[in-house]
C-alpha atoms as a PDB file:
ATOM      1  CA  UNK A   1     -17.034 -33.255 -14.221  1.00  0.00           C
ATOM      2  CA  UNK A   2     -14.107 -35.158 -14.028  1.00  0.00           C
ATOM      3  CA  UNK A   3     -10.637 -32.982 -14.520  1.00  0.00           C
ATOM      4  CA  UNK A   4      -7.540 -34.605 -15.453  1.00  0.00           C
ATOM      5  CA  UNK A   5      -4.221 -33.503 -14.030  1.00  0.00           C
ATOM      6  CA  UNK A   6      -0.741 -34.026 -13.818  1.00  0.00           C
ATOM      7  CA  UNK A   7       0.161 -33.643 -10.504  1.00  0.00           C
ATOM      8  CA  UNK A   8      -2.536 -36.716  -9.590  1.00  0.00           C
ATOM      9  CA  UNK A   9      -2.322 -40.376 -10.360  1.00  0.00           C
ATOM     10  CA  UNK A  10      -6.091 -40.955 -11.920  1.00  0.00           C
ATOM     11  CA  UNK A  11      -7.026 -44.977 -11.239  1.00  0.00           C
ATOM     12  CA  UNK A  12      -6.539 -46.957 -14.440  1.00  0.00           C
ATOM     13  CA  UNK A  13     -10.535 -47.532 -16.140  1.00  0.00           C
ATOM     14  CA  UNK A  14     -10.800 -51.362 -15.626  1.00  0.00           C
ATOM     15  CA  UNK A  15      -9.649 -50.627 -11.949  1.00  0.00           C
ATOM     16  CA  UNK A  16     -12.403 -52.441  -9.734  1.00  0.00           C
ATOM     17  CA  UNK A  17     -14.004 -50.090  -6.678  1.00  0.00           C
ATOM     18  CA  UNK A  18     -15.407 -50.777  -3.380  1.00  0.00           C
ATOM     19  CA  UNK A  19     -18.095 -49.256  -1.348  1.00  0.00           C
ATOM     20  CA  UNK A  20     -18.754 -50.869   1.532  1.00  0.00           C
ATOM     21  CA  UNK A  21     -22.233 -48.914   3.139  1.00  0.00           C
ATOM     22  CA  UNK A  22     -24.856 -50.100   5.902  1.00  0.00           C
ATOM     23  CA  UNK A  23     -28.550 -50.670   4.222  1.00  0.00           C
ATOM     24  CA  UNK A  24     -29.871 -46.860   4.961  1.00  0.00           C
ATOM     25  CA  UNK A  25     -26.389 -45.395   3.083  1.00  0.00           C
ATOM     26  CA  UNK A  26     -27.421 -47.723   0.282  1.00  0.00           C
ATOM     27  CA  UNK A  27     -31.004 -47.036   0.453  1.00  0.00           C
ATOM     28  CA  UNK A  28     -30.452 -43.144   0.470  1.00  0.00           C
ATOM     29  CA  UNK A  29     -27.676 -43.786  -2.558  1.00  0.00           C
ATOM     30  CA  UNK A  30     -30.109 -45.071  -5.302  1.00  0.00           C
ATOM     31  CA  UNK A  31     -33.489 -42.906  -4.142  1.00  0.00           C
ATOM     32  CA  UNK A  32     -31.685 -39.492  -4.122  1.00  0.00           C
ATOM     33  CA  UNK A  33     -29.153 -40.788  -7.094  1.00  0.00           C
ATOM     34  CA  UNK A  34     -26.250 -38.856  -5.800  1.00  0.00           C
ATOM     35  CA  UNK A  35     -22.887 -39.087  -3.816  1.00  0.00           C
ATOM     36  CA  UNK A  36     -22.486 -37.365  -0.945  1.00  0.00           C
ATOM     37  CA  UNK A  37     -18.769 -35.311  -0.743  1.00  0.00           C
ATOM     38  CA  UNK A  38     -17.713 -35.515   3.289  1.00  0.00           C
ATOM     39  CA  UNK A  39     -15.606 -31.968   4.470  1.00  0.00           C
ATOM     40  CA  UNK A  40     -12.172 -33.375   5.079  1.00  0.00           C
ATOM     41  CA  UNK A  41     -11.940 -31.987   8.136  1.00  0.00           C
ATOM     42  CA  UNK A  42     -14.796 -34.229   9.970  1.00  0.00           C
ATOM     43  CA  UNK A  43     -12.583 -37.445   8.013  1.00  0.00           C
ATOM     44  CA  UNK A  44     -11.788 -39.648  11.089  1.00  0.00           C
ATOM     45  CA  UNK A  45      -8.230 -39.503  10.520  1.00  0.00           C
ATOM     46  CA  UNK A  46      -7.648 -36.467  12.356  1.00  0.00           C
ATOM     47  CA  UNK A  47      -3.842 -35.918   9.948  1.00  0.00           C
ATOM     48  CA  UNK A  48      -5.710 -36.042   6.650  1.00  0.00           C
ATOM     49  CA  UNK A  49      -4.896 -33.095   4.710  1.00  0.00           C
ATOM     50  CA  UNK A  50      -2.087 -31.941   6.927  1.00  0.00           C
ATOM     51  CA  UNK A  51       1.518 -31.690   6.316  1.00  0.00           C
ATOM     52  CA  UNK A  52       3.622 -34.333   7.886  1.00  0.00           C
ATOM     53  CA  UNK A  53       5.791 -33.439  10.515  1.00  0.00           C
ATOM     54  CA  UNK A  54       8.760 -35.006   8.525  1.00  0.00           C
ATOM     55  CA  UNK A  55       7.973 -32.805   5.745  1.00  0.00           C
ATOM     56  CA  UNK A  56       8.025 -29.898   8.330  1.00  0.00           C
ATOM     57  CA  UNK A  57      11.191 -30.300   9.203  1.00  0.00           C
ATOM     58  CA  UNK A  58      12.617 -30.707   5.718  1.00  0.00           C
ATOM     59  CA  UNK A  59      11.416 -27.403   5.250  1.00  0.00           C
ATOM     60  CA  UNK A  60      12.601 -25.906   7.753  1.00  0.00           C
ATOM     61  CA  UNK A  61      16.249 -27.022   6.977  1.00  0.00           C
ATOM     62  CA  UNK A  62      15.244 -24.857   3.895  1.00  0.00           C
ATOM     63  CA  UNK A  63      13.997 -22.314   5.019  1.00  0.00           C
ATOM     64  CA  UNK A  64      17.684 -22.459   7.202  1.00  0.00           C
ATOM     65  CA  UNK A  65      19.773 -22.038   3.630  1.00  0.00           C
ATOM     66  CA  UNK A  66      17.585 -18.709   2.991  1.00  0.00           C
ATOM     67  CA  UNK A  67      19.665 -16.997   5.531  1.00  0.00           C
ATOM     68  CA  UNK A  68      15.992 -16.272   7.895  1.00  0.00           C
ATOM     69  CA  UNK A  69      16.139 -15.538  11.619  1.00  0.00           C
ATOM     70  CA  UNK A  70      14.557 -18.241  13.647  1.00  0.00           C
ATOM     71  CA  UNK A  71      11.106 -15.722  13.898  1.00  0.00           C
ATOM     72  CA  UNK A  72      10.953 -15.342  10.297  1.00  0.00           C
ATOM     73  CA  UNK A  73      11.298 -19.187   9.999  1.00  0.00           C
ATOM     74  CA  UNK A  74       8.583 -20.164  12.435  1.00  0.00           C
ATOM     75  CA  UNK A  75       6.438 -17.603  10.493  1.00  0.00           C
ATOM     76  CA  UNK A  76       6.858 -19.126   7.626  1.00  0.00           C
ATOM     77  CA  UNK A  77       6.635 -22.471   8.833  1.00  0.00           C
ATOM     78  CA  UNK A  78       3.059 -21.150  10.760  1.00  0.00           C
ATOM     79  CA  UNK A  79       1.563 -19.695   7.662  1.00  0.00           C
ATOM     80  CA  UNK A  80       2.469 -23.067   5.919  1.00  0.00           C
ATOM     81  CA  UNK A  81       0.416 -25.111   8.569  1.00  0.00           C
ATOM     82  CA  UNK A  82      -2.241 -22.529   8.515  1.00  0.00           C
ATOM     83  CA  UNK A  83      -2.713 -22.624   4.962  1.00  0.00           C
ATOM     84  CA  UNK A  84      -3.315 -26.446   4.784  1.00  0.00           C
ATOM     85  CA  UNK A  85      -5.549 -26.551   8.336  1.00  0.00           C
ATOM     86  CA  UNK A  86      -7.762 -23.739   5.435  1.00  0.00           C
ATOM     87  CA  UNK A  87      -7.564 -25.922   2.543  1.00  0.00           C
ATOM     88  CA  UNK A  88      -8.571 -29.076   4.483  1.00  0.00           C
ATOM     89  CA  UNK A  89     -11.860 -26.978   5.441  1.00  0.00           C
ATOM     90  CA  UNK A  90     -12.251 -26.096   2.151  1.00  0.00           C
ATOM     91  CA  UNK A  91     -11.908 -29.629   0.179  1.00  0.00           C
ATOM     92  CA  UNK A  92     -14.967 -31.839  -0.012  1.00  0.00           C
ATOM     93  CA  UNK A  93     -14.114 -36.206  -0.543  1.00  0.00           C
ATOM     94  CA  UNK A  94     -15.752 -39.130  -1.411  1.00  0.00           C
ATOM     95  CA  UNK A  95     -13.672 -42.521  -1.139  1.00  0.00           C
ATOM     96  CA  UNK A  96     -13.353 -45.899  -2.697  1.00  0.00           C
ATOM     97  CA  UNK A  97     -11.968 -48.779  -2.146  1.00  0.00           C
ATOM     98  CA  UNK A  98      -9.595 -50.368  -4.911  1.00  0.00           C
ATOM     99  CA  UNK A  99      -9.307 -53.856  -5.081  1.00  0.00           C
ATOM    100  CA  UNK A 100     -10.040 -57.224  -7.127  1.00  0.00           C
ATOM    101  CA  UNK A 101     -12.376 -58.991  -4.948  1.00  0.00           C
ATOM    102  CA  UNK A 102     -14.028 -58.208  -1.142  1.00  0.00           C
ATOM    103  CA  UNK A 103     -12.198 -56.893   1.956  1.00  0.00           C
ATOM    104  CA  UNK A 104     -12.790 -59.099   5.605  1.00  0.00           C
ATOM    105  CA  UNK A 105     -12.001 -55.902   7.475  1.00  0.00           C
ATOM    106  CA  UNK A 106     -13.352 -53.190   5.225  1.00  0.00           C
ATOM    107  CA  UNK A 107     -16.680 -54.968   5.829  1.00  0.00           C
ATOM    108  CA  UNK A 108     -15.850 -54.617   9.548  1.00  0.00           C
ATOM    109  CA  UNK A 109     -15.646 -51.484   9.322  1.00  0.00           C
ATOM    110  CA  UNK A 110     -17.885 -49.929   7.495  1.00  0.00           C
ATOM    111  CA  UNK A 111     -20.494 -51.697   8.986  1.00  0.00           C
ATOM    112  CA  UNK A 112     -19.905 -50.524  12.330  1.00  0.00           C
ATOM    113  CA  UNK A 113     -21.010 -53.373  14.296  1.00  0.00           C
ATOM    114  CA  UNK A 114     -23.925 -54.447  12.299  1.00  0.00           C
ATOM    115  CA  UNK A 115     -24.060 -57.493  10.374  1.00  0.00           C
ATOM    116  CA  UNK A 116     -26.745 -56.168   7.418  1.00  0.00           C
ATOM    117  CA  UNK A 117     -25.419 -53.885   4.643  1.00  0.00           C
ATOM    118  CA  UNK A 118     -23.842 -53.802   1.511  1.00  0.00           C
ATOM    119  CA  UNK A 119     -20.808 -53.317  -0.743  1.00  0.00           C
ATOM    120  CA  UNK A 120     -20.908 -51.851  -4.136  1.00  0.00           C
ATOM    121  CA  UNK A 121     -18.540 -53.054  -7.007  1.00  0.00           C
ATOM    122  CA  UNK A 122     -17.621 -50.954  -9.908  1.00  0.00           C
ATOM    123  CA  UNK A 123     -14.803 -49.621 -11.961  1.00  0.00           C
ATOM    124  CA  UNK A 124     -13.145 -45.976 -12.304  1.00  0.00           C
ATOM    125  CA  UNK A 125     -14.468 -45.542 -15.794  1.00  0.00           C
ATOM    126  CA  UNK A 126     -18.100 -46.533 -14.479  1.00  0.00           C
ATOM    127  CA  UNK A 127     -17.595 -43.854 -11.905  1.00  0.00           C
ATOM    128  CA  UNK A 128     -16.777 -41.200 -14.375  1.00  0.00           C
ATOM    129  CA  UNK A 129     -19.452 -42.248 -16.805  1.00  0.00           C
ATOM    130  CA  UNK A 130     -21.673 -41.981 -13.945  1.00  0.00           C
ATOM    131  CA  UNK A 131     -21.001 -38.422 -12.878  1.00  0.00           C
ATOM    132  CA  UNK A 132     -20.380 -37.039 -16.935  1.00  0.00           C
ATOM    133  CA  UNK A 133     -23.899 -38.118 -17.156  1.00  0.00           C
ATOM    134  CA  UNK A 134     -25.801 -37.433 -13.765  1.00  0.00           C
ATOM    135  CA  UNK A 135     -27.236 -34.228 -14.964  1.00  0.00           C
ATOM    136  CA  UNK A 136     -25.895 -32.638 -11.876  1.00  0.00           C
ATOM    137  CA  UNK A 137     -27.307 -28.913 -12.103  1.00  0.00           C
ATOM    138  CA  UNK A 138     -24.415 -27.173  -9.995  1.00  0.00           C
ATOM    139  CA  UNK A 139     -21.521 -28.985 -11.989  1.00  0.00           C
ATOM    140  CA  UNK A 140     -17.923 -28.459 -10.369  1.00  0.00           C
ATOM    141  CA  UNK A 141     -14.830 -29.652 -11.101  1.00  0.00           C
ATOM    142  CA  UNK A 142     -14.150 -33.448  -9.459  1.00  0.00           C
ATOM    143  CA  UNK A 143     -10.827 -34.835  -9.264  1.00  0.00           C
ATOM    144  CA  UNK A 144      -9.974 -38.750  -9.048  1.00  0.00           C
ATOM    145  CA  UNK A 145      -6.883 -39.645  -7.540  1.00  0.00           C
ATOM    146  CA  UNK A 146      -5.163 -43.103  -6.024  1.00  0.00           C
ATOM    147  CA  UNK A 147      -3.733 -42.454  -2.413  1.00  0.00           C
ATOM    148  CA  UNK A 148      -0.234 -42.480  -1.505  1.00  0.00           C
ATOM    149  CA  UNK A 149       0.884 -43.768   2.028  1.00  0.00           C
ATOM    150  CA  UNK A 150       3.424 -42.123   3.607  1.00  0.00           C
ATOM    151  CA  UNK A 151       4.862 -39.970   6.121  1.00  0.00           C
ATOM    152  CA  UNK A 152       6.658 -37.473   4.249  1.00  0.00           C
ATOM    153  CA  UNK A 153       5.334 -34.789   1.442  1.00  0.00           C
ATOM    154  CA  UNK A 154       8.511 -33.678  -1.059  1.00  0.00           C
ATOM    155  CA  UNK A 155       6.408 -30.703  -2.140  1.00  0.00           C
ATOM    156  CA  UNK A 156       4.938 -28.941   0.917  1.00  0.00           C
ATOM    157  CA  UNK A 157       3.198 -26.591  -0.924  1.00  0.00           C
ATOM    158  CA  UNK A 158       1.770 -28.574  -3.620  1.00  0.00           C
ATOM    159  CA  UNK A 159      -1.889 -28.833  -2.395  1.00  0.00           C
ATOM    160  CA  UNK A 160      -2.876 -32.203  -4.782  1.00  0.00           C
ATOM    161  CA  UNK A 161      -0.091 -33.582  -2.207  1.00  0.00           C
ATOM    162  CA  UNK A 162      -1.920 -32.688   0.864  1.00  0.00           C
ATOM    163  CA  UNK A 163      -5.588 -34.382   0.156  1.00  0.00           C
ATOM    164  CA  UNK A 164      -3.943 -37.339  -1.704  1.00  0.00           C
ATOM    165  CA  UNK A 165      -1.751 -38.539   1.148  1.00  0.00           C
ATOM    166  CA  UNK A 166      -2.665 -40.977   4.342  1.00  0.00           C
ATOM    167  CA  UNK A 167      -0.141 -42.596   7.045  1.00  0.00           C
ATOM    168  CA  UNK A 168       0.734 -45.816   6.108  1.00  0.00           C
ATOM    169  CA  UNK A 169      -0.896 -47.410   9.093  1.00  0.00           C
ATOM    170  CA  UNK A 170      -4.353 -46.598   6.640  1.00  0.00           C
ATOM    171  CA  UNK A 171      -2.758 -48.846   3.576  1.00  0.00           C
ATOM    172  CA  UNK A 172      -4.879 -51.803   3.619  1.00  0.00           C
ATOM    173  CA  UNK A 173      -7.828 -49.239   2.594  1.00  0.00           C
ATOM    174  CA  UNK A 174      -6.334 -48.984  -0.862  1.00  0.00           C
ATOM    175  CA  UNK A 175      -8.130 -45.779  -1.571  1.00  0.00           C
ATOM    176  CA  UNK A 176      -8.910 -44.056  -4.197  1.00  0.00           C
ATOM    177  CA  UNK A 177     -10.714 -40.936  -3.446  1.00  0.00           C
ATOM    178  CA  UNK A 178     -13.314 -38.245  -5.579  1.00  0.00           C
ATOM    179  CA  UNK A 179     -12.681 -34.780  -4.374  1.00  0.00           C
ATOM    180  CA  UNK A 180     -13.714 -31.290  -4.904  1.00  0.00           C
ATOM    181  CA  UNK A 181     -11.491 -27.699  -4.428  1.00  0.00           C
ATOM    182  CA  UNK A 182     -12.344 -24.547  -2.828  1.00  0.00           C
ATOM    183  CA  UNK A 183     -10.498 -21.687  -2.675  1.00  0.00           C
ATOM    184  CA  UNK A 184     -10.692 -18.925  -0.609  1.00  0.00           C
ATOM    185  CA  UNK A 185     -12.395 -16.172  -1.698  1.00  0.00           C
ATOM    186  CA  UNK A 186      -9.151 -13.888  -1.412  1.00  0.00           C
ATOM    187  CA  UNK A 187      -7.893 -16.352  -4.116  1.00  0.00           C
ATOM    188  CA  UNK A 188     -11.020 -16.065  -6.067  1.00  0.00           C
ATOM    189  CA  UNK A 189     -12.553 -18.525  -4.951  1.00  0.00           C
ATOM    190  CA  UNK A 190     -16.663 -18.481  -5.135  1.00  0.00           C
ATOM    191  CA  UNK A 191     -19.463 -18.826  -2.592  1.00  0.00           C
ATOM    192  CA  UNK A 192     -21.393 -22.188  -3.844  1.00  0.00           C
ATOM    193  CA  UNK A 193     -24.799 -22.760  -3.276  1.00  0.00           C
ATOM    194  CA  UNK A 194     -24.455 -25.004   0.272  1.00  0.00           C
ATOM    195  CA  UNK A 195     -22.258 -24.873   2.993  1.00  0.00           C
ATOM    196  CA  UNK A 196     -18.945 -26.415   2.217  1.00  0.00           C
ATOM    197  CA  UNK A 197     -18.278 -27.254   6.068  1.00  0.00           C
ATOM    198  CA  UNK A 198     -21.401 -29.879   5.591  1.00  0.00           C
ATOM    199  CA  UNK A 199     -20.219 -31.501   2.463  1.00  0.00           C
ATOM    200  CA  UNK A 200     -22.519 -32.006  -0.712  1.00  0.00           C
ATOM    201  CA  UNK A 201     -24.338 -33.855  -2.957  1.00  0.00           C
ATOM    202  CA  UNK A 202     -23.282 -34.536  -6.182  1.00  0.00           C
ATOM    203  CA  UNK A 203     -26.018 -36.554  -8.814  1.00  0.00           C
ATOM    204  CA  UNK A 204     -24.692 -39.444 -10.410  1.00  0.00           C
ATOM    205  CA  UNK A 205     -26.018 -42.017 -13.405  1.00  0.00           C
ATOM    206  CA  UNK A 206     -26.892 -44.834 -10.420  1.00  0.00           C
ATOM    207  CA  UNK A 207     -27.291 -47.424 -13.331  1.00  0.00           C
ATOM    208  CA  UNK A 208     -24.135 -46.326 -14.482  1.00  0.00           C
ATOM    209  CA  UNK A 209     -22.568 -46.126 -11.351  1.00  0.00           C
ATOM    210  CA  UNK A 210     -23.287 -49.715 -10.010  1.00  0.00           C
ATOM    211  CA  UNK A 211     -22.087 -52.791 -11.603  1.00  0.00           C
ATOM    212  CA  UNK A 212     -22.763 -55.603  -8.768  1.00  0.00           C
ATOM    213  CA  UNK A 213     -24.063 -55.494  -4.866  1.00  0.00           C
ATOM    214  CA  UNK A 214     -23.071 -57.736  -2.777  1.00  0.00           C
ATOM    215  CA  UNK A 215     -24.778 -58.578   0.695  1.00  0.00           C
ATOM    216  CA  UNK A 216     -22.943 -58.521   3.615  1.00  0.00           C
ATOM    217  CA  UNK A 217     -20.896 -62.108   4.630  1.00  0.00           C
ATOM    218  CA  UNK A 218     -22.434 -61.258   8.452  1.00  0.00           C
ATOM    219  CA  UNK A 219     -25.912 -60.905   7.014  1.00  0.00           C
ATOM    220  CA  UNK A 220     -29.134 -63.492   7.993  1.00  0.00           C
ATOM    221  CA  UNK A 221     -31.140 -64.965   5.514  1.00  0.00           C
ATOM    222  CA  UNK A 222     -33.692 -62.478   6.612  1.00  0.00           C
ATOM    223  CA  UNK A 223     -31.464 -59.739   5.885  1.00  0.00           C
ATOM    224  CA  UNK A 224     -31.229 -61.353   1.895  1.00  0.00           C
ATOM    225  CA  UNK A 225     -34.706 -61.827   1.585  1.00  0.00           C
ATOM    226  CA  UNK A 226     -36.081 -58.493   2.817  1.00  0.00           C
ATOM    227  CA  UNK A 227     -33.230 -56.806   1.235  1.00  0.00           C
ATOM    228  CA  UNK A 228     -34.544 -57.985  -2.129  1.00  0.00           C
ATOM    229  CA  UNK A 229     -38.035 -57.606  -1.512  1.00  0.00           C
ATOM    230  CA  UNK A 230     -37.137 -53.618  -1.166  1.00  0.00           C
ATOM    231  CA  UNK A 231     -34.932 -53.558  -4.048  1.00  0.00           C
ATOM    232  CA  UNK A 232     -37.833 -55.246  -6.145  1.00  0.00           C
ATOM    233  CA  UNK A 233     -40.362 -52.310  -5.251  1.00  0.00           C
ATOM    234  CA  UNK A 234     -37.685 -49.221  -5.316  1.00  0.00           C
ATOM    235  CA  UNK A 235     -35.502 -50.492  -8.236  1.00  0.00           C
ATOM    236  CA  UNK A 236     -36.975 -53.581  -9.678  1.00  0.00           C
ATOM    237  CA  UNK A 237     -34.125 -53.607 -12.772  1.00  0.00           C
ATOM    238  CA  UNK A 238     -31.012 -53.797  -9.848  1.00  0.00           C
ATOM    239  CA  UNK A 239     -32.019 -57.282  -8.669  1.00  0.00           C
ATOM    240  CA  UNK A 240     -29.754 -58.930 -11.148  1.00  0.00           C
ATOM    241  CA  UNK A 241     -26.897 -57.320  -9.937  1.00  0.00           C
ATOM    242  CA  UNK A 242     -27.421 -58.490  -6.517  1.00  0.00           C
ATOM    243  CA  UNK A 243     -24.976 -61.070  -5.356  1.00  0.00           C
ATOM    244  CA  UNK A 244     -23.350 -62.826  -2.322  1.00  0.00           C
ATOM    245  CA  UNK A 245     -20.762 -62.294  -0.378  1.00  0.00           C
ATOM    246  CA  UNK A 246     -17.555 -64.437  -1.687  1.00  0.00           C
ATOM    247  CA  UNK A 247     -16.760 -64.446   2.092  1.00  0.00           C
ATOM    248  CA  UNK A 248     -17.937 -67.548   4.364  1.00  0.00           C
ATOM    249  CA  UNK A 249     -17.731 -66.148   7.914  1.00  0.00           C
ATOM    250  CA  UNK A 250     -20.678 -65.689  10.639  1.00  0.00           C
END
């Protein structure tokens, strides 16, 4: 379920979402009915979830004001670094996109070179209608957050800070990202029923979920065609929501 808190910034309801996805993402999306939540640590930005080096230093020049030798510093200052590298191990994502209409180089992407695939459009509230009523049987709690992109952390230790923050080089994304807490055990923390260093599946209301598709801009007209000949025999009741791309570019 979906847990409100004040240390996040939740995406307003009416807030439109992205997912951008090549055909067998999309494919695998509506037959299992569920989102898959990625470990952190295999993100491809290799800083997500750590603390900035800015922030570092800040706290270090606090540490300084304690009165601490320079080894009881760099201790603390270690154990700080350690704990995050832990948490980032330990927190599963999934990420949108939020923005008003498509994205020329999210589609670039996320495709990865290929021209077919698709992009979902839907709305915050849509995604947490969708996962209130997936009938997921291993329920845990899912928080929503907007990213913030910047180089520097006030809190260090405030962990919401250290999953919800990207570089600003990342701020075209616009994301808005799903994710899911684990604590160690020796903070009682449980042992869930799948490995947390592979990520999960979480089932979702697809119907609820998805409120257009839209075909890639690079796609053929072969690509359109067979793409709704498939979604006619797997999901017969989706072809209305199947649009083009807004974007004319081969």
């Amino acid at each position: 379920m979906i847990i409100k808190d004040p240390r996040i910034n939740t995406p307003h309801g009416n807030t439109i979402h992205w997912r951008y996805m090549t055909l067998e993402k999309f494919i695998d999306l509506i037959m299992s009915n569920e989102l898959f939540f990625t470990n952190a640590s295999k993100l491809t930005d290799k800083y997500e979830g750590t603390i900035p080096g800015k922030t570092i230093e800040a706290y270090r020049k606090q540490l300084a004001l304690q009165n601490l030798s320079e080894d009881e510093m760099q201790l603390q200052l270690d154990l700080l670094k350690h704990t995050a590298d832990s948490f980032r191990e330990l927190t599963l994502v999934n990420c949108w996109t939020m923005n008003s209409f498509e994205s020329y180089a999210l589609w670039k992407i996320y495709l990865g070179g290929s021209k077919g695939g698709v992009a979902i459009r839907t709305t915050a509230s849509r995604i947490k209608e969708a996962i209130k009523n997936g009938g997921e049987p291993y329920d845990e709690d899912i928080f929503f957050s907007t990213i913030e992109y910047s180089d520097y952390i006030d809190d260090p230790n405030n962990r919401f800070r250290w999953i919800t923050r990207k570089n600003k080089f990342y701020e075209f994304e616009k994301e808005a990202r799903l994710f899911i807490f684990h604590y160690p055990l020796s903070e009682g923390g449980t042992k869930p029923p799948y490995k947390i260093r592979n990520g999960r599946r979480y089932k979702v209301d697809i119907n609820k979920l998805i409120e257009r598709i839209y075909l890639s801009p690079f796609s053929s007209d072969w690509f359109a065609k067979s793409f709704n000949m498939t979604i006619e025999k797997i999901k017969p009741d989706f072809l209305s929501l199947i649009h083009n791309s807004e974007i004319m570019d081969e």
